[in-house]
PDB file of N, CA and C in Angstrom:
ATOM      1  N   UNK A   1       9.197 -89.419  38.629  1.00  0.00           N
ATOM      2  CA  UNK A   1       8.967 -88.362  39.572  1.00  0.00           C
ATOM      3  C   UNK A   1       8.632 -87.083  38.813  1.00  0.00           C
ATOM      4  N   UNK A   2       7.193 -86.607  39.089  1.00  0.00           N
ATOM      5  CA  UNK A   2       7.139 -85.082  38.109  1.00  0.00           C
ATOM      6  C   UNK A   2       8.363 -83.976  38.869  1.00  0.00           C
ATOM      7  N   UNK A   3       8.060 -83.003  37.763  1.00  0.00           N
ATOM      8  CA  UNK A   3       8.975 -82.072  38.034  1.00  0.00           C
ATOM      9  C   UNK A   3       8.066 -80.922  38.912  1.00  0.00           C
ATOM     10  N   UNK A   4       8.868 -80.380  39.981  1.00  0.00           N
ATOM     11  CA  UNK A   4       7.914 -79.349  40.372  1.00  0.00           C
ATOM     12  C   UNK A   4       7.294 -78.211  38.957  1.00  0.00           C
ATOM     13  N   UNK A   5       6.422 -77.251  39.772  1.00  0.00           N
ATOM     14  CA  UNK A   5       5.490 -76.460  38.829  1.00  0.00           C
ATOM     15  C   UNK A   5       6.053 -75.363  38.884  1.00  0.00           C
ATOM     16  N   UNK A   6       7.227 -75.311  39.686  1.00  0.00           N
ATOM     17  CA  UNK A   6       7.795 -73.535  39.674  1.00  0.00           C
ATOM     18  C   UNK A   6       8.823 -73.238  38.785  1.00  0.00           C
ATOM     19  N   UNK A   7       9.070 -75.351  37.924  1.00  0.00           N
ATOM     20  CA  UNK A   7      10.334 -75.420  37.456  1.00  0.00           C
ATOM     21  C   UNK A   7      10.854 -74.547  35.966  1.00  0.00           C
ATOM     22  N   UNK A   8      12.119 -73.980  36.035  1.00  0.00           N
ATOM     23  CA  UNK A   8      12.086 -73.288  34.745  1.00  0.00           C
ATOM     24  C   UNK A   8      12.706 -74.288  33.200  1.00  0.00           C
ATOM     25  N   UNK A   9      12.335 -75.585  33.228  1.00  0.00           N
ATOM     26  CA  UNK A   9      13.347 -76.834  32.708  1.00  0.00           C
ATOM     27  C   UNK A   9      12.575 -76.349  31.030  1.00  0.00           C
ATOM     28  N   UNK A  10      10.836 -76.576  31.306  1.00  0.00           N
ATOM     29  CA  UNK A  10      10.778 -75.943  29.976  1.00  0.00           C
ATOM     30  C   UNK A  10      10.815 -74.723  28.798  1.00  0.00           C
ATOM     31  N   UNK A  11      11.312 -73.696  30.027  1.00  0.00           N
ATOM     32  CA  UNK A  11      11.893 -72.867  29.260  1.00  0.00           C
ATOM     33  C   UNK A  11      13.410 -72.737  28.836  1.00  0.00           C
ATOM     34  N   UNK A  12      14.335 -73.787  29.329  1.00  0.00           N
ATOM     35  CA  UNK A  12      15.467 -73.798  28.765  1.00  0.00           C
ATOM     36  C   UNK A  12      15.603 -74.371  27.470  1.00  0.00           C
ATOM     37  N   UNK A  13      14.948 -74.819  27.076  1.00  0.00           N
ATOM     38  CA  UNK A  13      15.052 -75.346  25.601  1.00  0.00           C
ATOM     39  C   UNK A  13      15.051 -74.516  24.461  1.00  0.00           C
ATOM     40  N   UNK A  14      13.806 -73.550  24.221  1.00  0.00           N
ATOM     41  CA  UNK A  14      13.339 -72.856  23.394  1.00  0.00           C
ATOM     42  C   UNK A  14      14.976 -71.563  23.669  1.00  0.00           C
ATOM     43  N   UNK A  15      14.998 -71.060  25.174  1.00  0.00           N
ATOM     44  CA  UNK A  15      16.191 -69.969  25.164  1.00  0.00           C
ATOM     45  C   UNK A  15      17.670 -70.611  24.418  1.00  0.00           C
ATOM     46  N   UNK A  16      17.719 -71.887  24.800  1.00  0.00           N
ATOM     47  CA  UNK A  16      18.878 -71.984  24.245  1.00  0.00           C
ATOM     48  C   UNK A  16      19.105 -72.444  22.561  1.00  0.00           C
ATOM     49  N   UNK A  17      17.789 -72.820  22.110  1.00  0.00           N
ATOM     50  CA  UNK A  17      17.738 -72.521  20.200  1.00  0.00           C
ATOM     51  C   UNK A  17      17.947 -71.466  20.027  1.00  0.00           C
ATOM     52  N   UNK A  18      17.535 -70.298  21.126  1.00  0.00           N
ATOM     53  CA  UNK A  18      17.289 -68.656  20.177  1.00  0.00           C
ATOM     54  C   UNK A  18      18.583 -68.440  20.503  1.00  0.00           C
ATOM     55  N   UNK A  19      19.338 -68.956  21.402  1.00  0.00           N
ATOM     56  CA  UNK A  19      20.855 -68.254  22.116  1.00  0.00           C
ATOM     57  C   UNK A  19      21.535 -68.983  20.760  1.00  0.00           C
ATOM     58  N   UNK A  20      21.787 -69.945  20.097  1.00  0.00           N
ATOM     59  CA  UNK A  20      22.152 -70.985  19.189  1.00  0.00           C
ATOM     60  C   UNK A  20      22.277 -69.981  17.480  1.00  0.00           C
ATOM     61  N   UNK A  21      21.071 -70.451  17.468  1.00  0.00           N
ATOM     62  CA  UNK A  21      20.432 -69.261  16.305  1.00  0.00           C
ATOM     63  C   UNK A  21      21.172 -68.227  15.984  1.00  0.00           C
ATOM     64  N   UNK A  22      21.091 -67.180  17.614  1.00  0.00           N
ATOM     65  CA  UNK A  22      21.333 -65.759  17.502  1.00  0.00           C
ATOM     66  C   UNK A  22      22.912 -65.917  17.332  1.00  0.00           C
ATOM     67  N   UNK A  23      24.267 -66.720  17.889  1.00  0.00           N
ATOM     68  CA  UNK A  23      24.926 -66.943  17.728  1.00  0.00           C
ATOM     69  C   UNK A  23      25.175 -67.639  16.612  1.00  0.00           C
ATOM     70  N   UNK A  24      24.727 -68.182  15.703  1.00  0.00           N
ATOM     71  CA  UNK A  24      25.485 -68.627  14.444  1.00  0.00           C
ATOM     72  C   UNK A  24      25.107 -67.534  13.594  1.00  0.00           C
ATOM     73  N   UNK A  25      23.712 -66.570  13.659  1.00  0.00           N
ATOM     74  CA  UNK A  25      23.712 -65.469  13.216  1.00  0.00           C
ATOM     75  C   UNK A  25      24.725 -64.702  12.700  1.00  0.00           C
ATOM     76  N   UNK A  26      24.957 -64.332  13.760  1.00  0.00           N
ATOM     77  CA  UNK A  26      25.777 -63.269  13.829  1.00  0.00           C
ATOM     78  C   UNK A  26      27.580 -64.064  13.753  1.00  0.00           C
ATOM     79  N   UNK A  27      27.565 -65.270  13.707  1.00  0.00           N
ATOM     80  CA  UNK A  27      28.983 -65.676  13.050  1.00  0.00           C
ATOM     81  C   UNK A  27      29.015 -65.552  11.721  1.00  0.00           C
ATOM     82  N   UNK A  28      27.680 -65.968  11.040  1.00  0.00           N
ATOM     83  CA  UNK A  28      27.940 -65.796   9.766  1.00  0.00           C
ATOM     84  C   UNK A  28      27.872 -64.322   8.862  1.00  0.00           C
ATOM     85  N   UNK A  29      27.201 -63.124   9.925  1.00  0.00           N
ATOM     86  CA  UNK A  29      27.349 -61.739   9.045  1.00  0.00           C
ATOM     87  C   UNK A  29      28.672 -61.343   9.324  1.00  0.00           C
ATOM     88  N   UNK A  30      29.353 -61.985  10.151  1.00  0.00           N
ATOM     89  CA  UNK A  30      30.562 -61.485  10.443  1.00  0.00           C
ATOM     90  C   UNK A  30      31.891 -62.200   9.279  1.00  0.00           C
ATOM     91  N   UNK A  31      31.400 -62.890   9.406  1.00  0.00           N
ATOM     92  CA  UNK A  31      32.025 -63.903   8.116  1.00  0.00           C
ATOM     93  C   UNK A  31      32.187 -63.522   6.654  1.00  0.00           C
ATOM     94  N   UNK A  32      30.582 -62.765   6.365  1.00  0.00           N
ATOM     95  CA  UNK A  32      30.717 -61.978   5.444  1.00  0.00           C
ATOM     96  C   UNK A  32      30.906 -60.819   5.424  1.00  0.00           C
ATOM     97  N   UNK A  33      30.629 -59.762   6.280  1.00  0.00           N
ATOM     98  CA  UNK A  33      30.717 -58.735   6.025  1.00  0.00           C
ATOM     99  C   UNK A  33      32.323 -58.101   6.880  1.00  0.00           C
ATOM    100  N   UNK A  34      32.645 -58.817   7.792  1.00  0.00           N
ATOM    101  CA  UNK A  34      34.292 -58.719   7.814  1.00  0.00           C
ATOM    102  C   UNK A  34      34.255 -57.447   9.185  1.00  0.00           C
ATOM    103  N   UNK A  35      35.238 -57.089   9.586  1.00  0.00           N
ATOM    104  CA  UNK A  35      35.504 -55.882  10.642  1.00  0.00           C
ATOM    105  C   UNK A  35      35.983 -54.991   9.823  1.00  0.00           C
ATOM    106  N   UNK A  36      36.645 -55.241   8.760  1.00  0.00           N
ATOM    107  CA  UNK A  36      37.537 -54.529   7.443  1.00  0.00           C
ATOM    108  C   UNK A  36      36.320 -53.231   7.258  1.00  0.00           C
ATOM    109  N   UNK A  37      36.944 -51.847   7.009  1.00  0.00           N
ATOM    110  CA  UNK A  37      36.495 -51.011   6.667  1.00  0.00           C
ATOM    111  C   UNK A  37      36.256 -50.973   5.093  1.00  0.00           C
ATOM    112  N   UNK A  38      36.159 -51.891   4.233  1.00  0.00           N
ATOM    113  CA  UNK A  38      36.690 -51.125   2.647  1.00  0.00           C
ATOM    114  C   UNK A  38      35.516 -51.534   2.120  1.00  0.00           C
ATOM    115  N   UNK A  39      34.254 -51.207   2.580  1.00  0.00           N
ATOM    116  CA  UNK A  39      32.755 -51.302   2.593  1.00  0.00           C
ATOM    117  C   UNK A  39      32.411 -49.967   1.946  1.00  0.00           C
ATOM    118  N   UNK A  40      33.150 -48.992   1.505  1.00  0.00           N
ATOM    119  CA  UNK A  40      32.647 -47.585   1.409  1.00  0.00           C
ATOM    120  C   UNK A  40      32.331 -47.367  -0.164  1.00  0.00           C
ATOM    121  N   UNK A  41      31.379 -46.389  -0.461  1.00  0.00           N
ATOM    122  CA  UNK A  41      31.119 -45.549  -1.708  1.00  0.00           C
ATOM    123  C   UNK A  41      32.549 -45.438  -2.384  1.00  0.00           C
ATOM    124  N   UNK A  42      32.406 -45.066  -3.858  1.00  0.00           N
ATOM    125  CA  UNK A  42      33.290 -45.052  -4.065  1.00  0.00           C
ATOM    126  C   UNK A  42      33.530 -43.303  -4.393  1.00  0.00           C
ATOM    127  N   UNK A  43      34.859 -42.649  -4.206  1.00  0.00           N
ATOM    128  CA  UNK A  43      34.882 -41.361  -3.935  1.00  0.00           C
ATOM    129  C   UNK A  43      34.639 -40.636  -5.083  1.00  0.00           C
ATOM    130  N   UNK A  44      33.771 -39.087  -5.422  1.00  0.00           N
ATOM    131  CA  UNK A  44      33.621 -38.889  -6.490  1.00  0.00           C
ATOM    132  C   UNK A  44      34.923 -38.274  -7.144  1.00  0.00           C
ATOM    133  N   UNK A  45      35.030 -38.539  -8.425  1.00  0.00           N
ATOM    134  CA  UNK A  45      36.137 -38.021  -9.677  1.00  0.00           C
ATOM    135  C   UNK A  45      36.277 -36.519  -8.992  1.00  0.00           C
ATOM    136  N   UNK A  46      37.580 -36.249  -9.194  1.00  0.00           N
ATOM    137  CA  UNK A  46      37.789 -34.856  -8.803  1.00  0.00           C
ATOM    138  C   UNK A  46      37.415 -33.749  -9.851  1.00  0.00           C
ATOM    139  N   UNK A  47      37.363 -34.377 -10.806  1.00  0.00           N
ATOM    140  CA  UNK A  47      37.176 -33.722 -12.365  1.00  0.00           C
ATOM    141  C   UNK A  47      35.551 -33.844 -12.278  1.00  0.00           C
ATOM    142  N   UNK A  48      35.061 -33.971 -11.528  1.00  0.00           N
ATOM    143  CA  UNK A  48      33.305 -33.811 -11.556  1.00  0.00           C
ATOM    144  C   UNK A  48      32.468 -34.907 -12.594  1.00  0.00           C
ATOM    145  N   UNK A  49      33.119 -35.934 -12.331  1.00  0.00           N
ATOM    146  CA  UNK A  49      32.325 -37.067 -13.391  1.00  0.00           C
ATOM    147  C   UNK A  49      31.362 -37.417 -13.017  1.00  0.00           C
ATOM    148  N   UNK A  50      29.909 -37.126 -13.460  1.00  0.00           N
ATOM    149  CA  UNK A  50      28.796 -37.616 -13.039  1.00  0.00           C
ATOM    150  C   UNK A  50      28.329 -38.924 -13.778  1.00  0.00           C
ATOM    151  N   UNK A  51      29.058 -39.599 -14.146  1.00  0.00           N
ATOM    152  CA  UNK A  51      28.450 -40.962 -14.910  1.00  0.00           C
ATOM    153  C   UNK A  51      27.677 -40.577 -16.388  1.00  0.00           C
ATOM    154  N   UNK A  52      26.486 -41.194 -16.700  1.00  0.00           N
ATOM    155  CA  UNK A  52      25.882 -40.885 -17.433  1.00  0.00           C
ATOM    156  C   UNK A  52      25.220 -39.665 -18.004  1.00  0.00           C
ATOM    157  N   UNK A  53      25.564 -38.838 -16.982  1.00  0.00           N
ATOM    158  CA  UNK A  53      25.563 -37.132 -17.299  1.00  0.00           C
ATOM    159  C   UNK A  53      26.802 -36.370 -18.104  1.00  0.00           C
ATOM    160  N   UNK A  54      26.238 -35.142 -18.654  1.00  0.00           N
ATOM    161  CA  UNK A  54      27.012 -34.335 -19.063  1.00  0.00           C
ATOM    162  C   UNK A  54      26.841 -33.191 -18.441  1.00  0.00           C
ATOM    163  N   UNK A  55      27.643 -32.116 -18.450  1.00  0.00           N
ATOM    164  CA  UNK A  55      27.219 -30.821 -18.313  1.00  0.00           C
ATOM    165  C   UNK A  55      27.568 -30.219 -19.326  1.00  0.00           C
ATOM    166  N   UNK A  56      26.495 -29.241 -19.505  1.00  0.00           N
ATOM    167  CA  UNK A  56      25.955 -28.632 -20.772  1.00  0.00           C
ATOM    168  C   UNK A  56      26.038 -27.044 -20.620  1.00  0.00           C
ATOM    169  N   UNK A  57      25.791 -26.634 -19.577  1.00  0.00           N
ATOM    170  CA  UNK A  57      26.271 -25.204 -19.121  1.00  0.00           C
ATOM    171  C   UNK A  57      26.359 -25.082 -17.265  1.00  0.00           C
ATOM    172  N   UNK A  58      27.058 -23.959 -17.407  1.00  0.00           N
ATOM    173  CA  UNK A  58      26.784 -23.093 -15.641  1.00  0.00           C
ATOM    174  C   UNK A  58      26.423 -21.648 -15.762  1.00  0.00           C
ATOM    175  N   UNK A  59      25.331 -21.756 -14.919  1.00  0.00           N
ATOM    176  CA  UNK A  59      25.137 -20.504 -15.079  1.00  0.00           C
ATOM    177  C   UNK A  59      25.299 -20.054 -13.021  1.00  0.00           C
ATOM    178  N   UNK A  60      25.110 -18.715 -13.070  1.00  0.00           N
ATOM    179  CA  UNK A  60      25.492 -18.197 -11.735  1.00  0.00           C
ATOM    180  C   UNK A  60      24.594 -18.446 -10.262  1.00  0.00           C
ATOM    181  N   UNK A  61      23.036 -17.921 -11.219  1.00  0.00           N
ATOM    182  CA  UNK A  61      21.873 -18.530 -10.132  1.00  0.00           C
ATOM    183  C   UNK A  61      21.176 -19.793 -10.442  1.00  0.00           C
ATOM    184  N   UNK A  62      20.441 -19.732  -9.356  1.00  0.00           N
ATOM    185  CA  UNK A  62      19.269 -20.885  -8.867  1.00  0.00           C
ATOM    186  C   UNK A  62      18.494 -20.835  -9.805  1.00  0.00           C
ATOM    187  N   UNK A  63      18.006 -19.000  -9.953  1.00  0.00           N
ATOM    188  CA  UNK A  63      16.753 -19.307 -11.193  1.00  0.00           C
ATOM    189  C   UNK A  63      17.373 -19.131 -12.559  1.00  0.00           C
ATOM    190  N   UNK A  64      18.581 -18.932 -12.925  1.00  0.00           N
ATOM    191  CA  UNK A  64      18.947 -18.893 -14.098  1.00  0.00           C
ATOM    192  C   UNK A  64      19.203 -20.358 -14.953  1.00  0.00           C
ATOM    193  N   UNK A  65      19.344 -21.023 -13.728  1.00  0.00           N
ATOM    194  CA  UNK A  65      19.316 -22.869 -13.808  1.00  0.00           C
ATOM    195  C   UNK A  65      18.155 -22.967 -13.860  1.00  0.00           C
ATOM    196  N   UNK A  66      16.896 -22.582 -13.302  1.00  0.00           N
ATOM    197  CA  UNK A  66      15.644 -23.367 -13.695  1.00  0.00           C
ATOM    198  C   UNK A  66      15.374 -22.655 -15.002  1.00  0.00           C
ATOM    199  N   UNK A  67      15.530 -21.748 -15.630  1.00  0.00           N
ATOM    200  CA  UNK A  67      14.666 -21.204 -16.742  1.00  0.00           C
ATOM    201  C   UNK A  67      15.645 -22.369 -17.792  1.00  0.00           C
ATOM    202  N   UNK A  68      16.796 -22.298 -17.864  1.00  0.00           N
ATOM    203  CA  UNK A  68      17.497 -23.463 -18.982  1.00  0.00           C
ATOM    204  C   UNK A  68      16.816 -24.790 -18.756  1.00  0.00           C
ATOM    205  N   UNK A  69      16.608 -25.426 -17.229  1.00  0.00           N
ATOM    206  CA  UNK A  69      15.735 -26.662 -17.467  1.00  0.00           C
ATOM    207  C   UNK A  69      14.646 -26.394 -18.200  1.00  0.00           C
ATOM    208  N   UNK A  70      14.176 -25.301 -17.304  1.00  0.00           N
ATOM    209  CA  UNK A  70      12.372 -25.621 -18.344  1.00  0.00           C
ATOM    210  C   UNK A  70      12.624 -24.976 -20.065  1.00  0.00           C
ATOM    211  N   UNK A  71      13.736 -24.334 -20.465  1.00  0.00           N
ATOM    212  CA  UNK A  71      13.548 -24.597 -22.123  1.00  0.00           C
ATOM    213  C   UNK A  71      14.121 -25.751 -22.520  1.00  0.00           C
ATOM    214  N   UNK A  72      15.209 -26.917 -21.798  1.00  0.00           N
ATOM    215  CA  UNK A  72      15.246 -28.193 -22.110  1.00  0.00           C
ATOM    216  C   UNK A  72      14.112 -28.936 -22.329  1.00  0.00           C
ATOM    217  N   UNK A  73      13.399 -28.805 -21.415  1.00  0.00           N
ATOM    218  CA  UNK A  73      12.056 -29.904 -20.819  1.00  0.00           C
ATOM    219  C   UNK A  73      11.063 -29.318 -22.195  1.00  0.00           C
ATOM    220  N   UNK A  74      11.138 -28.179 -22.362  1.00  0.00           N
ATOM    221  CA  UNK A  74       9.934 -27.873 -23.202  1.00  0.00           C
ATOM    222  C   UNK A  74      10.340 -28.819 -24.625  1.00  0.00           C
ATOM    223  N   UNK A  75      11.635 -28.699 -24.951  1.00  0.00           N
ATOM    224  CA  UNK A  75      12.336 -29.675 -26.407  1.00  0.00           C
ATOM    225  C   UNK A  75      12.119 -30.613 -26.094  1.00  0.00           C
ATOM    226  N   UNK A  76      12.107 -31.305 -24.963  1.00  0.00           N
ATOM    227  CA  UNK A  76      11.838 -33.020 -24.664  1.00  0.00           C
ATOM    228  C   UNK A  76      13.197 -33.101 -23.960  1.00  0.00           C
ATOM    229  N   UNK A  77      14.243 -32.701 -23.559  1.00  0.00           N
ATOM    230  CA  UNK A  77      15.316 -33.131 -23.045  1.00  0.00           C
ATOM    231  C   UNK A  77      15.421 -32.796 -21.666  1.00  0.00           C
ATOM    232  N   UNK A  78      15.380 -34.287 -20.831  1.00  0.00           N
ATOM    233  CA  UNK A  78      15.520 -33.994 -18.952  1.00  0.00           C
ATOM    234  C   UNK A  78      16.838 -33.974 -18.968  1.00  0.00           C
ATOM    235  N   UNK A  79      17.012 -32.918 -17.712  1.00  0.00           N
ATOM    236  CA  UNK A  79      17.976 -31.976 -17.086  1.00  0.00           C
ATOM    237  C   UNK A  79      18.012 -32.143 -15.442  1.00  0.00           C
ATOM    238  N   UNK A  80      18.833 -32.079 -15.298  1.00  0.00           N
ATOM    239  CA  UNK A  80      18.645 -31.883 -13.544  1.00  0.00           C
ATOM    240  C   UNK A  80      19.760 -30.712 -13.313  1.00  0.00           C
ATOM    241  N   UNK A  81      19.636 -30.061 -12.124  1.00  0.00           N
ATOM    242  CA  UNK A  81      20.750 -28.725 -11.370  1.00  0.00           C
ATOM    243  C   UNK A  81      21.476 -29.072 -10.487  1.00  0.00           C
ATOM    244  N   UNK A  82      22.117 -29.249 -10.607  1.00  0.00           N
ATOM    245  CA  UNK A  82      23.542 -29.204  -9.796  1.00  0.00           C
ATOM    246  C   UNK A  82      24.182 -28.060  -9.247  1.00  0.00           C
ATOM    247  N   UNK A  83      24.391 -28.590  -7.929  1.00  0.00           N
ATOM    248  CA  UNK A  83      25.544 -26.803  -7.500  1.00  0.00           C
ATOM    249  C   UNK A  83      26.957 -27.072  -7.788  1.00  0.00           C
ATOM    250  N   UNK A  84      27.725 -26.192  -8.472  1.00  0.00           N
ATOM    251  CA  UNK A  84      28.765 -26.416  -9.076  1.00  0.00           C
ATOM    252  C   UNK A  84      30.228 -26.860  -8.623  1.00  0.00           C
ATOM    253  N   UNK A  85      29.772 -27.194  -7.214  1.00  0.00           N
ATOM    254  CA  UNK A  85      30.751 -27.276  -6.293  1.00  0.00           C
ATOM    255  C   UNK A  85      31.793 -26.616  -5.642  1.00  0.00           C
ATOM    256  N   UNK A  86      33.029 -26.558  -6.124  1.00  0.00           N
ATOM    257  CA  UNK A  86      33.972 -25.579  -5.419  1.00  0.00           C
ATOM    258  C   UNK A  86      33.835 -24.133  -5.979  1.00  0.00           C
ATOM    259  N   UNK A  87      33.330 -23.994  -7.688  1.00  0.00           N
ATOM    260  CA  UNK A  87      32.811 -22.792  -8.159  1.00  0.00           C
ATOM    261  C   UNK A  87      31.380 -22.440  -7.632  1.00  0.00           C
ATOM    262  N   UNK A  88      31.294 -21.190  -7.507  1.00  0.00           N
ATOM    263  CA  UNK A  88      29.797 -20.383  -7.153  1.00  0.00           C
ATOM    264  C   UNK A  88      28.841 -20.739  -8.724  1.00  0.00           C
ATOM    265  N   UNK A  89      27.956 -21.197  -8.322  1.00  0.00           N
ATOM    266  CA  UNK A  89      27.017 -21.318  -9.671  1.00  0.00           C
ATOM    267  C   UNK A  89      26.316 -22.645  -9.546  1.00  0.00           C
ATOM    268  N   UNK A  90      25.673 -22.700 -10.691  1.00  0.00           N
ATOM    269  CA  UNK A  90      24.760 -24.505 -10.883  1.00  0.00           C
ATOM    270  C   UNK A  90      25.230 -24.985 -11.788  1.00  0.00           C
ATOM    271  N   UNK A  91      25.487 -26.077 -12.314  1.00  0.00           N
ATOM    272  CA  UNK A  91      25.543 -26.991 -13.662  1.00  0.00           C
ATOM    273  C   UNK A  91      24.170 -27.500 -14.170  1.00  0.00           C
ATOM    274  N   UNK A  92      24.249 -27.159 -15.105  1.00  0.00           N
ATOM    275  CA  UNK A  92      23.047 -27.750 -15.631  1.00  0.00           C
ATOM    276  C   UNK A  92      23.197 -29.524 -16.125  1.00  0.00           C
ATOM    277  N   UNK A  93      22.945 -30.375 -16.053  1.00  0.00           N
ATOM    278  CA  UNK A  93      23.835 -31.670 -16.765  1.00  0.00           C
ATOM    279  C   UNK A  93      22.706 -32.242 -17.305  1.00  0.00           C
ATOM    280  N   UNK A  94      22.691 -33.211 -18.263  1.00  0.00           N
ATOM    281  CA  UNK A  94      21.862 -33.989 -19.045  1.00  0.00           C
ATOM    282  C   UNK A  94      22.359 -35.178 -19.481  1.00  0.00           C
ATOM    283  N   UNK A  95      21.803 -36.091 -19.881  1.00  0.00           N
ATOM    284  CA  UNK A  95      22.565 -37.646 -20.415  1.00  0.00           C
ATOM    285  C   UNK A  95      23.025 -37.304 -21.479  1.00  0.00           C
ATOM    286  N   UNK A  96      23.756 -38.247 -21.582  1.00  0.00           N
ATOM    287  CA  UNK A  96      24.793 -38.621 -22.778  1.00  0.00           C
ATOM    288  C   UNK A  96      24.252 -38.566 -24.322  1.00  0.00           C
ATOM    289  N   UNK A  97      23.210 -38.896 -24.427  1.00  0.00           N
ATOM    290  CA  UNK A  97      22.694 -39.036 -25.972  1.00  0.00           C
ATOM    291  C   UNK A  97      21.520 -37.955 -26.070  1.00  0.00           C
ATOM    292  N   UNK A  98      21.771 -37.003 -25.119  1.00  0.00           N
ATOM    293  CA  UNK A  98      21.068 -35.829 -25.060  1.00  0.00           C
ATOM    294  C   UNK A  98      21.631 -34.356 -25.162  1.00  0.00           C
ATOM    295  N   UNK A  99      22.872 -34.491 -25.258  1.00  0.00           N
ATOM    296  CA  UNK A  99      24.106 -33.760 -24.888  1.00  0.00           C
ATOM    297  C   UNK A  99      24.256 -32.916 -26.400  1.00  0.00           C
ATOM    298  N   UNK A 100      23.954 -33.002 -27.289  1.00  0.00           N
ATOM    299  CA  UNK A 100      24.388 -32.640 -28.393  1.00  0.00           C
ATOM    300  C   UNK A 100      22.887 -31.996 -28.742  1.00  0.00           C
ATOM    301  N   UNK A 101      22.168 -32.634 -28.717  1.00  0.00           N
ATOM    302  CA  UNK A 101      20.264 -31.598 -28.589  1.00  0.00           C
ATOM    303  C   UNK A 101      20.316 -30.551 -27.663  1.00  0.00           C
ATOM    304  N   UNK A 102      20.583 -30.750 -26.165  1.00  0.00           N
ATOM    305  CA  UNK A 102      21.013 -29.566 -25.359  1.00  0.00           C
ATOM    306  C   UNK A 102      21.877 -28.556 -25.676  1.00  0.00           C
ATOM    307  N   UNK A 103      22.942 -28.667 -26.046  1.00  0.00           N
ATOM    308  CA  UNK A 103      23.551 -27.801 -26.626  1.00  0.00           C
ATOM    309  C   UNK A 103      23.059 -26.676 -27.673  1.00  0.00           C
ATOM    310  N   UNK A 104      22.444 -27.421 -28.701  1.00  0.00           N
ATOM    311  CA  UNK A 104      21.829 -26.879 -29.690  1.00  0.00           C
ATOM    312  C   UNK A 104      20.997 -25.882 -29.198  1.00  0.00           C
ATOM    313  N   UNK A 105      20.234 -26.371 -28.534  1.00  0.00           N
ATOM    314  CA  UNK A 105      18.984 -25.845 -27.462  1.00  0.00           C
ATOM    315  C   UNK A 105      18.819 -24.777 -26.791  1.00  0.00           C
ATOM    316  N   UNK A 106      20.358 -24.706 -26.203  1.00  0.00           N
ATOM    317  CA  UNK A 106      21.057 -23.447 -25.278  1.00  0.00           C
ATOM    318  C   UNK A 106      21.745 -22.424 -26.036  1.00  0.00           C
ATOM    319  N   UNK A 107      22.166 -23.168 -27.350  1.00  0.00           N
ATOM    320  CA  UNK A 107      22.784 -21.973 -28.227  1.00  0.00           C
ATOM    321  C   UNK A 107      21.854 -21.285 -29.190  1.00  0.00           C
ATOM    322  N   UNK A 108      20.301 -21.580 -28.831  1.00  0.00           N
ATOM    323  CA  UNK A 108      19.885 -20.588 -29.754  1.00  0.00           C
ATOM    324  C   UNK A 108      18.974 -19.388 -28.916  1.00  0.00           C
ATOM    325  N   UNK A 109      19.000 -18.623 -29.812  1.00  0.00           N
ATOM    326  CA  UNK A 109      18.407 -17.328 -29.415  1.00  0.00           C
ATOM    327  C   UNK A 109      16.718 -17.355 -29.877  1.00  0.00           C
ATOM    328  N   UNK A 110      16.110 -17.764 -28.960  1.00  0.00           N
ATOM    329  CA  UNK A 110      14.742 -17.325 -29.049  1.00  0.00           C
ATOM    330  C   UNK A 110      14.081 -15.888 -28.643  1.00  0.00           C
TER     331      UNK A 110
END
């Protein structure tokens, strides 16, 4: 006996793979990724540890921080500015095996 033409029989198949699917989906991100909050960044050092950075000076302004980058940059040594956080001012910071050239750099009088 055919099936009438108004029937919805062949669309139950395909809905209930995607209903299937979408449900084991989402069992398994749940599986991994948990309801547990302890998913977060980890908080920064209170002591201002930037990882592979140093800081090398602070000075008070914005542009007193860019003129020390650009006499770093001119020696070859990248710098980035930092705002100094709970103190008013910028940090100047640089990597680790750059830290001892910067210095040098900043302590002389041109």
């Amino acid at each position: 006996m055919p099936l009438p033409s108004d029937s919805l029989h062949p669309v139950y198949g395909p809905l209930l793979a995607l209903l299937l699917l979408l449900f084991v989906l989402v069992g398994l991100l749940r599986w991994t990724y948990g309801m547990q909050n302890d998913h977060r960044a980890p908080e920064r050092d209170p002591d201002g540890d930037y990882g592979l950075l140093r800081e090398v000076a602070v000075v008070p302004t914005a542009e007193a921080a860019a003129v020390l980058r650009r006499r770093l940059a001119a020696e070859g040594i990248r710098a980035t500015v930092n705002p100094a956080g709970v103190n008013p001012g910028y940090r100047i910071l640089v990597f680790v095996q750059d830290e001892v050239d910067a210095l040098l750099v900043l302590a002389r009088r041109d």
